[in-house]
Protein backbone atom coordinates (compact mmCIF):
# COMPACT_ATOMS: atom_id res chain seq x y z
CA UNK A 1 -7.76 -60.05 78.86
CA UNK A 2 -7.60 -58.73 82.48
CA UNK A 3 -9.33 -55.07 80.71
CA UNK A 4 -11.61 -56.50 78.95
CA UNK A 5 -13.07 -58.52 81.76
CA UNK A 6 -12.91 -54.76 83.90
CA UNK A 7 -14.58 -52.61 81.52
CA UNK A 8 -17.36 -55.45 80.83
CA UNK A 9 -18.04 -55.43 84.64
CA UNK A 10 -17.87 -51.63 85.09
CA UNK A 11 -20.38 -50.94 81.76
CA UNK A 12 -22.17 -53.75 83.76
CA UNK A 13 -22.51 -52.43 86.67
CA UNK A 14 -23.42 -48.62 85.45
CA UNK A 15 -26.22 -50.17 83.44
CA UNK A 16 -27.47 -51.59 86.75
CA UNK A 17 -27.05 -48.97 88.99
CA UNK A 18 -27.70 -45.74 86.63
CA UNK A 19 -30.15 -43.20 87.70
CA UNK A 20 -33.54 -43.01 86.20
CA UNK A 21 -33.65 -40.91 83.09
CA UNK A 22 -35.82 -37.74 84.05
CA UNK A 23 -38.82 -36.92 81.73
CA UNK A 24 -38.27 -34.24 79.03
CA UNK A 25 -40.66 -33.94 77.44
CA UNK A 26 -44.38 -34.33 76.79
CA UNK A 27 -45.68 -37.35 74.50
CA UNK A 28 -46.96 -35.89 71.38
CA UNK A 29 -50.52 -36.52 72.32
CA UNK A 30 -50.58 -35.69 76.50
CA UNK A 31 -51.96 -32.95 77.47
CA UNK A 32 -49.66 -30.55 79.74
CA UNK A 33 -49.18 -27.30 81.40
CA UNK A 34 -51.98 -24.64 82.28
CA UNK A 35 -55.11 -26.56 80.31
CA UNK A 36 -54.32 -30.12 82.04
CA UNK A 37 -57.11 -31.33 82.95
CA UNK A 38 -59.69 -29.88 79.72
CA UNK A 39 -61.91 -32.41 78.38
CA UNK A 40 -63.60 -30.75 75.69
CA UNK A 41 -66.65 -32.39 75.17
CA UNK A 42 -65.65 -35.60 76.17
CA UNK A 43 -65.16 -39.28 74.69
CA UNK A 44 -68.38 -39.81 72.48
CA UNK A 45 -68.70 -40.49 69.08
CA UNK A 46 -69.85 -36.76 68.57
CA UNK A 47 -71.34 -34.71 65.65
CA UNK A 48 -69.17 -35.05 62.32
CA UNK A 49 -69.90 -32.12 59.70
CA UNK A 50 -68.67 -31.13 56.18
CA UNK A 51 -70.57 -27.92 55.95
CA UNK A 52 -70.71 -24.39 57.80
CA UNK A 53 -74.07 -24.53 58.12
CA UNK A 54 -73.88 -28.35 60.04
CA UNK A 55 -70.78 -26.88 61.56
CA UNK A 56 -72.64 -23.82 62.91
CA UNK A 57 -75.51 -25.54 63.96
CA UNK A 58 -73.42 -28.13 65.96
CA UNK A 59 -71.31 -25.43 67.88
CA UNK A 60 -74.27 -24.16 69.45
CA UNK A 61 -74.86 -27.56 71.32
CA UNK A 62 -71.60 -28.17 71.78
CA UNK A 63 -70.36 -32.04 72.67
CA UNK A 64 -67.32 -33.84 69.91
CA UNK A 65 -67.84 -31.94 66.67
CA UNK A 66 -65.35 -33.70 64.29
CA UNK A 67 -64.75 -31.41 61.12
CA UNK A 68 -64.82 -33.39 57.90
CA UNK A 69 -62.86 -31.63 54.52
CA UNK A 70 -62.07 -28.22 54.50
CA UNK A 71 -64.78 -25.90 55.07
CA UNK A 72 -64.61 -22.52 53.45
CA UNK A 73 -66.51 -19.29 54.12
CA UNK A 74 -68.03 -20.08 57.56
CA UNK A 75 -67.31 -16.70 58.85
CA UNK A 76 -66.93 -16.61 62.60
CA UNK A 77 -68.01 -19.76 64.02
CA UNK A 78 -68.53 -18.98 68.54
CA UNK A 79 -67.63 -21.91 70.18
CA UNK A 80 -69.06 -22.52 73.77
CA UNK A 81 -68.11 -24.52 76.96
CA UNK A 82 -67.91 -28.24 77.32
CA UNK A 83 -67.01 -28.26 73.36
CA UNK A 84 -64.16 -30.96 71.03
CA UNK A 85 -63.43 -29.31 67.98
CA UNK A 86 -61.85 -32.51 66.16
CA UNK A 87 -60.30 -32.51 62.11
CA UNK A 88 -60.89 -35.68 60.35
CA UNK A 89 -57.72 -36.59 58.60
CA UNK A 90 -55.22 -34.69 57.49
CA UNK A 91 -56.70 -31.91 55.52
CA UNK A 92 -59.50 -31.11 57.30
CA UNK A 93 -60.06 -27.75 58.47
CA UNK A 94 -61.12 -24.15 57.53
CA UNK A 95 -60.71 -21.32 55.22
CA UNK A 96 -62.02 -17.96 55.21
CA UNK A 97 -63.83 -18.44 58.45
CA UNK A 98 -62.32 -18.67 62.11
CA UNK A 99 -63.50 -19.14 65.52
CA UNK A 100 -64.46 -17.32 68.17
CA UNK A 101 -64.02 -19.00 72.07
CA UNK A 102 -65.53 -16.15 74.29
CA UNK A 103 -66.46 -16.66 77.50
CA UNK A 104 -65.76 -20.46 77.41
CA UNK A 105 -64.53 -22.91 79.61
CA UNK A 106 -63.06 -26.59 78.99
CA UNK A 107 -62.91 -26.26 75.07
CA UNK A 108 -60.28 -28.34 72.93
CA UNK A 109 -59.51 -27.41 69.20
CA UNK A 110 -57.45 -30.12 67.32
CA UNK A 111 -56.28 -31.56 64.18
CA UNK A 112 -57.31 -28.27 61.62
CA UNK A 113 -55.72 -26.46 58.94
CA UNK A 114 -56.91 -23.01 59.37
CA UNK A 115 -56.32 -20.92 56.32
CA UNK A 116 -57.50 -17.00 55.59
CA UNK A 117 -59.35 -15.50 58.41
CA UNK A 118 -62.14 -13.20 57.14
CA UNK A 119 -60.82 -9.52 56.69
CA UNK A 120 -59.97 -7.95 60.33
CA UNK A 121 -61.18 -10.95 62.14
CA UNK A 122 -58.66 -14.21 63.86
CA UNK A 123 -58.52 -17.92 62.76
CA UNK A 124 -59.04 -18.29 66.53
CA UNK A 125 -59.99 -15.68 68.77
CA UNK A 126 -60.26 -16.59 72.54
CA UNK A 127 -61.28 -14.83 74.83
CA UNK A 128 -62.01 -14.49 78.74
CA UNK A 129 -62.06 -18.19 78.81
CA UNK A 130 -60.26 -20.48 80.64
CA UNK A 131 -59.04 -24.59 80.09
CA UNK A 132 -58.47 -24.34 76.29
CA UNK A 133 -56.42 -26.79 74.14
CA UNK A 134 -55.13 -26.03 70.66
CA UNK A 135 -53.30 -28.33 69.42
CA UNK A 136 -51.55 -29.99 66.51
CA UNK A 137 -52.87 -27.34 64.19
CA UNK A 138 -51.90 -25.67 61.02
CA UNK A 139 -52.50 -21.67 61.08
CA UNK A 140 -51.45 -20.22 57.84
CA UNK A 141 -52.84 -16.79 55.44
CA UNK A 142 -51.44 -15.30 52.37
CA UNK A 143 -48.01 -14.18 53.31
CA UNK A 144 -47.28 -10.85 54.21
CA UNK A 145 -49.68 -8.77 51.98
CA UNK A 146 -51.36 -5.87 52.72
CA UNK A 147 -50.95 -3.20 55.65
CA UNK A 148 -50.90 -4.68 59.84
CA UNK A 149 -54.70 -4.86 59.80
CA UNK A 150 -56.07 -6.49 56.66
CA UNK A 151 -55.69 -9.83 58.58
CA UNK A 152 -55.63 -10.17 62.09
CA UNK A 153 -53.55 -12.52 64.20
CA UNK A 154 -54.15 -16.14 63.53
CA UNK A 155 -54.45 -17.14 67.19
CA UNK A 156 -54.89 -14.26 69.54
CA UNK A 157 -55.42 -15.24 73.63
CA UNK A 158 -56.82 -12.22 75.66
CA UNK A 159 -58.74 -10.36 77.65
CA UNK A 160 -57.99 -12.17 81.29
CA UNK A 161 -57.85 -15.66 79.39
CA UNK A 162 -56.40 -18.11 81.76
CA UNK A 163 -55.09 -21.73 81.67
CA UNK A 164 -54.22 -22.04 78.15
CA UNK A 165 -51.97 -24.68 76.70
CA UNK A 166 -50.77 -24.40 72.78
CA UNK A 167 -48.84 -27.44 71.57
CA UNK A 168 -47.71 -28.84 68.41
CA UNK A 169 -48.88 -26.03 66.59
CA UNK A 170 -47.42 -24.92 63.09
CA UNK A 171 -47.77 -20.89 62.13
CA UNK A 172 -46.69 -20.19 58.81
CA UNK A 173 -47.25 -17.59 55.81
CA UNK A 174 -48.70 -14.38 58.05
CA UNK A 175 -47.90 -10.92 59.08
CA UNK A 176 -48.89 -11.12 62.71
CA UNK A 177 -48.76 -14.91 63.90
CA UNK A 178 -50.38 -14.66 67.49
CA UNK A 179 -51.21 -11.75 69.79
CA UNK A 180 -51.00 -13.06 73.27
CA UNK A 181 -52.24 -10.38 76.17
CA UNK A 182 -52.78 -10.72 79.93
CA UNK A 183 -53.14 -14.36 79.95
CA UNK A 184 -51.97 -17.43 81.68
CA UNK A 185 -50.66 -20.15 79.38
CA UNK A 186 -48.14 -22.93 78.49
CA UNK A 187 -47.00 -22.57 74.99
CA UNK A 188 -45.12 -25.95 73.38
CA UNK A 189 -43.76 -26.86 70.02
C-alpha cells in the first residue's frame, strides 16, 4: 500500500512538473520554411474555372483562381505575381498541360493532380521567382517510358529561384521527379 501511494505521487508530480513538449512538426495546413509569409492572391472568393480557356484567361489577372475538374490540354499555363492557384475537391487538377511561374513573386499552387506534362515541357516550371508555395499536390506521368527527355521533370525550381517551400507533396509514376538547381528552399513531406 505504502508503493502504491509513492508511485501515484511521483507519476503525479512528473505530470506537473514535465517540460513542455517541443514542436515537431508543422500542422498539415501552416505554412513554413523559406515561402512563410506568401499570400498568393489573398482571401477572396476568387475566379473558379473548369476550362483552359477560363483558366488561361484568369492567370493573366491573377487574384484566387480555384480550378474546378480536371482540365486537360491547356498547354503551358504562365502564372504571374500576387496569384492562388486553388483545386476544388479532390480530383481537380490538370493533364497534358503544366505551368509556368517565371519571374513571379508571392504565388501559391495547391490542392491539384497534375498528370502528363506536354512533351519536353514541366507540370510546374518555376523560375527566377521568389515566395512560392506548392503544396498538397499530386505530380504523376506515365511511368518510366521513353528516353530522359520525352517528359521533363514534374516540378523543376531554377534559375536563382529563392524562398521556396514544397510540402505535402506526392510524386509518383515518372522518370525524373524534380530538378532542383541554384535555389533556396524548404522541402517537407
Amino acid at each position: 500500500m505504502h508503493l502504491t501511494n509513492f508511485a501515484v505521487a511521483a507519476l503525479t508530480a512528473a505530470s506537473t512538473y514535465a517540460a513542455p513538449l517541443e514542436k515537431r512538426a508543422a500542422k498539415v495546413d501552416e505554412l513554413v520554411g523559406f515561402a512563410a509569409g506568401t499570400t498568393g492572391g489573398g482571401s477572396g472568393a476568387g475566379t473558379t474555372v473548369t476550362s483552359c480557356a477560363a483558366f488561361t484567361a484568369a492567370a493573366k489577372t491573377g487574384g484566387v483562381i480555384k480550378v474546378s475538374g480536371q482540365l486537360t490540354g491547356c498547354g503551358i499555363i504562365r502564372i504571374g505575381s500576387n496569384t492562388s492557384i486553388l483545386g476544388v475537391g479532390s480530383n481537380s487538377g490538370l493533364t497534358d498541360s503544366g505551368l509556368q511561374v517565371r519571374k513571379a513573386s508571392n504565388v501559391i499552387i495547391r490542392n491539384l493532380k497534375f498528370y502528363r506534362a506536354p512533351k519536353g515541357k514541366d507540370l510546374i516550371d518555376i523560375e527566377e521567382s521568389t515566395k512560392v508555395w506548392v503544396d498538397h499536390n499530386d505530380f504523376s506521368s506515365v511511368g518510366v517510358t521513353g528516353d530522359k527527355d520525352t517528359y521533363d521533370g514534374l516540378l523543376d525550381a531554377k534559375g536563382g529561384s529563392d524562398m521556396l517551400t514544397f510540402s505535402w507533396n506526392k510524386f509518383h509514376d515518372h522518370v525524373s521527379t524534380t530538378d532542383i538547381s541554384k535555389v533556396g528552399m524548404m522541402l517537407t513531406s
